[in-house]
C-alpha atoms as a PDB file:
ATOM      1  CA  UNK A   1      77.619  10.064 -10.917  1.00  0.00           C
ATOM      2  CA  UNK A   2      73.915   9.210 -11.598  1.00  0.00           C
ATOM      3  CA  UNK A   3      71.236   8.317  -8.835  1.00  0.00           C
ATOM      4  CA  UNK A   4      69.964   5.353  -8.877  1.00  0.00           C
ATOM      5  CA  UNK A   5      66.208   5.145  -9.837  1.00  0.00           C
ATOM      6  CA  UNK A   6      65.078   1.811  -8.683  1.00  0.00           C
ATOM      7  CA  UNK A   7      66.082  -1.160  -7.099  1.00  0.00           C
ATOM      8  CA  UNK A   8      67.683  -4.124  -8.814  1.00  0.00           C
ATOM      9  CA  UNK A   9      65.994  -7.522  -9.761  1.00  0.00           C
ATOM     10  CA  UNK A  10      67.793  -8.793  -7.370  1.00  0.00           C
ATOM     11  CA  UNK A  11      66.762  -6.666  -4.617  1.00  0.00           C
ATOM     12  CA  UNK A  12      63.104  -6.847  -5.577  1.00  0.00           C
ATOM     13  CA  UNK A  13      63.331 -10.437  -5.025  1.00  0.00           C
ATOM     14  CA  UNK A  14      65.121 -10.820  -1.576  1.00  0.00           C
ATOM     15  CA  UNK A  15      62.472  -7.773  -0.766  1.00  0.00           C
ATOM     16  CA  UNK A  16      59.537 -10.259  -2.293  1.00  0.00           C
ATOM     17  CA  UNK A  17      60.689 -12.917  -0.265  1.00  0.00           C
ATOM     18  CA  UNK A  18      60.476 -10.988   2.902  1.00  0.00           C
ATOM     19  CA  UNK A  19      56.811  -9.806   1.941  1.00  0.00           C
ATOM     20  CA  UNK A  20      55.620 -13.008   0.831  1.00  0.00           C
ATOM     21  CA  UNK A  21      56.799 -14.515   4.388  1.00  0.00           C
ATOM     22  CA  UNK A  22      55.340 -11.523   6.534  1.00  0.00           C
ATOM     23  CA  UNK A  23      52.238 -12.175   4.156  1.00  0.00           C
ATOM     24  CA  UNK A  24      52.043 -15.525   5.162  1.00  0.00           C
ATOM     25  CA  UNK A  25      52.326 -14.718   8.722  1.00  0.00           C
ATOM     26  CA  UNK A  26      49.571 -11.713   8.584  1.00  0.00           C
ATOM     27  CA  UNK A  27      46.927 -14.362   7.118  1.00  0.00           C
ATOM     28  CA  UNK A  28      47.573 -16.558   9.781  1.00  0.00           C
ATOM     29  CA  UNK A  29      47.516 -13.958  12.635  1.00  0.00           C
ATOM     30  CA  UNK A  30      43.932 -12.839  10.872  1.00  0.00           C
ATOM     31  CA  UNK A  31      42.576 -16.819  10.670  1.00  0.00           C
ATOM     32  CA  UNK A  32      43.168 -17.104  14.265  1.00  0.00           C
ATOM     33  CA  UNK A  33      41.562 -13.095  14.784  1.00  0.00           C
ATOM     34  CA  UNK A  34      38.588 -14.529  12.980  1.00  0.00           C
ATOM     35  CA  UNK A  35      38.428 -17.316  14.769  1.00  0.00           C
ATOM     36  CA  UNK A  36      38.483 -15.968  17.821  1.00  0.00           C
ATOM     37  CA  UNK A  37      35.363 -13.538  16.971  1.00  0.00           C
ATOM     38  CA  UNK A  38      33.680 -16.645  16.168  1.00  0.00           C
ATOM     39  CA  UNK A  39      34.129 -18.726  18.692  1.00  0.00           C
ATOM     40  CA  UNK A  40      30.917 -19.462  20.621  1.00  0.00           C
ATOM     41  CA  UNK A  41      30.908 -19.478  24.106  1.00  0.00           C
ATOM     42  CA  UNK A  42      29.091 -22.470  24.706  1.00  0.00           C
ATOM     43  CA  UNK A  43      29.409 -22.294  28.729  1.00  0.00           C
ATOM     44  CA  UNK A  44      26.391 -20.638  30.417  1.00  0.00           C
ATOM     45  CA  UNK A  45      26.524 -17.643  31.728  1.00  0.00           C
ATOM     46  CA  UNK A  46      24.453 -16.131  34.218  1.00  0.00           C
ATOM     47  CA  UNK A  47      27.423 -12.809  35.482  1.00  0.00           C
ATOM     48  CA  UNK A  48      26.544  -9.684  33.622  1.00  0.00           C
ATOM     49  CA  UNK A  49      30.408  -9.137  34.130  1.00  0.00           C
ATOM     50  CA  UNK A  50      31.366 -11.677  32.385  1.00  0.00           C
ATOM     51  CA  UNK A  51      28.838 -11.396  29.580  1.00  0.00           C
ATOM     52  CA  UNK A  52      30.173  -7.762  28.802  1.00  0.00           C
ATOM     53  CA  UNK A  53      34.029  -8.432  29.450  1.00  0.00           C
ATOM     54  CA  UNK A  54      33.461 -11.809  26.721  1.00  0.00           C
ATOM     55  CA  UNK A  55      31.716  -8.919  23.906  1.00  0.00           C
ATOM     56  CA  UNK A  56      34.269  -6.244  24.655  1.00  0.00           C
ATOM     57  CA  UNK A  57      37.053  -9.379  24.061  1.00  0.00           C
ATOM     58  CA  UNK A  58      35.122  -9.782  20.506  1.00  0.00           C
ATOM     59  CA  UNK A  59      34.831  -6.600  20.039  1.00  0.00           C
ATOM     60  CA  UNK A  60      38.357  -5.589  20.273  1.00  0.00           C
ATOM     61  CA  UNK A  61      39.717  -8.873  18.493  1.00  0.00           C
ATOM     62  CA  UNK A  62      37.535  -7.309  15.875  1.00  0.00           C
ATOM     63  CA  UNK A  63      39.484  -4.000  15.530  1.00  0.00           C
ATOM     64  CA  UNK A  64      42.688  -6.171  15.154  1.00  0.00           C
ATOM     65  CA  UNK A  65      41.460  -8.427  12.802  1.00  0.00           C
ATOM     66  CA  UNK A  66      40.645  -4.918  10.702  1.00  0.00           C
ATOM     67  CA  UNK A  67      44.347  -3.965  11.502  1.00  0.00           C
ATOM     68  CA  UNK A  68      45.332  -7.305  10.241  1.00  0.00           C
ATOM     69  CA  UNK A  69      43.257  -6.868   7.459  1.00  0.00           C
ATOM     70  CA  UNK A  70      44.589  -3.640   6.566  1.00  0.00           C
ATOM     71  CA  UNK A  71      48.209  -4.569   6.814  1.00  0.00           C
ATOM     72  CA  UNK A  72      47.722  -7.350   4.622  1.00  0.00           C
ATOM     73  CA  UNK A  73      46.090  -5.133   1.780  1.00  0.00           C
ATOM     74  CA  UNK A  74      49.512  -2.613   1.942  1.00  0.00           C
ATOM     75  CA  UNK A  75      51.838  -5.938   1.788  1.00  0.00           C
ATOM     76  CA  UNK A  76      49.648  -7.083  -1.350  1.00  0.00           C
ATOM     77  CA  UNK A  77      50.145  -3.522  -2.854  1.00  0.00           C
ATOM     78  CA  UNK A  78      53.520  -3.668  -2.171  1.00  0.00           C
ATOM     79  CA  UNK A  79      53.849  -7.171  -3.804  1.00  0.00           C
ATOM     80  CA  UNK A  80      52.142  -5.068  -6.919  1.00  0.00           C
ATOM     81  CA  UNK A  81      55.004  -2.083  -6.608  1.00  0.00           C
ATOM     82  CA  UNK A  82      57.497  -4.969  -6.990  1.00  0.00           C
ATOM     83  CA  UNK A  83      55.858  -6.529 -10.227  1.00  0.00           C
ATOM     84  CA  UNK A  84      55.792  -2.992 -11.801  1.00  0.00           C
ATOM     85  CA  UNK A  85      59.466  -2.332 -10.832  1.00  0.00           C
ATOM     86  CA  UNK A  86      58.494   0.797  -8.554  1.00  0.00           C
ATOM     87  CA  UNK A  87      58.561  -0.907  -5.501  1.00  0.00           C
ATOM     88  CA  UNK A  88      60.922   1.282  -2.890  1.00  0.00           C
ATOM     89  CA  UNK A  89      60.332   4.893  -4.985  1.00  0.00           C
ATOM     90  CA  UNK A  90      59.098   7.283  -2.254  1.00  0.00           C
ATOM     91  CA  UNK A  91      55.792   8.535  -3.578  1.00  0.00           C
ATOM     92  CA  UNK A  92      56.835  12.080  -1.795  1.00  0.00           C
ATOM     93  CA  UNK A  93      60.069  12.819  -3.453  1.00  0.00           C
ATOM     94  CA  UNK A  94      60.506  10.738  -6.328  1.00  0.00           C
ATOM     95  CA  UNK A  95      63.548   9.267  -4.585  1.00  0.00           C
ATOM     96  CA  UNK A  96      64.854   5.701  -3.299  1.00  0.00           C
ATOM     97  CA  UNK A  97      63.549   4.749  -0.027  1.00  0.00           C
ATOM     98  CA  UNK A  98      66.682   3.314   1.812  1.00  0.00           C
ATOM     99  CA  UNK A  99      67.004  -0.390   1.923  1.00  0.00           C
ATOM    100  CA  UNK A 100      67.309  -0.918   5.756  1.00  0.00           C
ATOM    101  CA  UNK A 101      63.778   0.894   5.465  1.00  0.00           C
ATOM    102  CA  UNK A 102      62.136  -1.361   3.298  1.00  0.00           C
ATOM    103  CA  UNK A 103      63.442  -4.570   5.459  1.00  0.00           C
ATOM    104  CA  UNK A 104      62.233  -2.785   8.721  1.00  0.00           C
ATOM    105  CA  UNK A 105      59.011  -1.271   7.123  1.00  0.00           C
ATOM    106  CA  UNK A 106      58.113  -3.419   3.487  1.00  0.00           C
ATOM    107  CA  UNK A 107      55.290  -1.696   2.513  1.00  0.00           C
ATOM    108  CA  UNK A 108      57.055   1.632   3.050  1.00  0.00           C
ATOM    109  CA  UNK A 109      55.831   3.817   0.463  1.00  0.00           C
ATOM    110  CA  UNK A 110      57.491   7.115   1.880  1.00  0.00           C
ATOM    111  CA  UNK A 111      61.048   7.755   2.458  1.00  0.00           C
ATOM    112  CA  UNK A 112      61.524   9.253   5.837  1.00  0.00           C
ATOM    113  CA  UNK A 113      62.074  12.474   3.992  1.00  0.00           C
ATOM    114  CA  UNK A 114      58.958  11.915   1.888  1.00  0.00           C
ATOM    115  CA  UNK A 115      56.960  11.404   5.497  1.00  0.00           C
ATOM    116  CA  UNK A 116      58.283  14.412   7.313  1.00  0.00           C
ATOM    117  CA  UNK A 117      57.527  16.644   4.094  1.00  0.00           C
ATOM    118  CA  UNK A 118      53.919  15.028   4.789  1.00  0.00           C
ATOM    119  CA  UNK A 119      53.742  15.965   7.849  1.00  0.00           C
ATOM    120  CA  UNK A 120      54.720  19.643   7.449  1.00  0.00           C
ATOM    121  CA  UNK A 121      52.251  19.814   4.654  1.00  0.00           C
ATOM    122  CA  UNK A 122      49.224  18.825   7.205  1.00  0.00           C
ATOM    123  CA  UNK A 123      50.603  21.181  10.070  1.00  0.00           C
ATOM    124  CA  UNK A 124      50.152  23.663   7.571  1.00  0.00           C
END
């Protein structure tokens, strides 16, 4: 009995329809992120407190906007792996990633396998 290799067109499009709605969802969550850091606080001020609690606010919907940012870039790449048919291939072992992976984690590019082999390799 062979292993399979890669995923069928079928499965590449129920797993593109899952990544195209948690893109959708990502850009939204970073529009509203970057609206946030925008927002002017047109109210005056006068409470140091308050001053530094409203920059550490910005400041930290900043870093998530960068997480946003960043998930969005692996769910494009991921969009990518499905065009070129190698979409679900851990990049560790050369192996299918399970499928209940991939619809808990889309832009899986390791295999559990594949990430624990990782991680041995750095605690080496």
């Amino acid at each position: 009995m062979s292993e399979i290799i890669r995923y069928s067109d079928e499965d590449l499009q129920e797993f593109k329809t899952l990544i195209l709605e948690k893109l959708e969802q990502a850009n939204q969550n970073l529009e509203m992120l970057k609206a946030n850091m925008m927002a002017d606080d047109t109210t005056p001020t006068f409470k140091a407190l308050e001053e530094g609690a409203t920059t550490l606010n910005k400041e930290e919907a900043g870093q998530r906007a960068q997480r946003q940012q960043e998930f969005i870039n692996k769910l494009q790449a991921a969009l990518t792996r499905i065009e070129n048919k190698t979409y679900g291939i851990c990049r560790v072992t050369g192996k299918l990633i399970p499928k209940g992976r991939l619809l808990a984690v889309p832009h899986a590019t390791t295999s559990l396998e594949g990430k624990e082999i990782e991680q041995a390799r750095k605690r080496r």
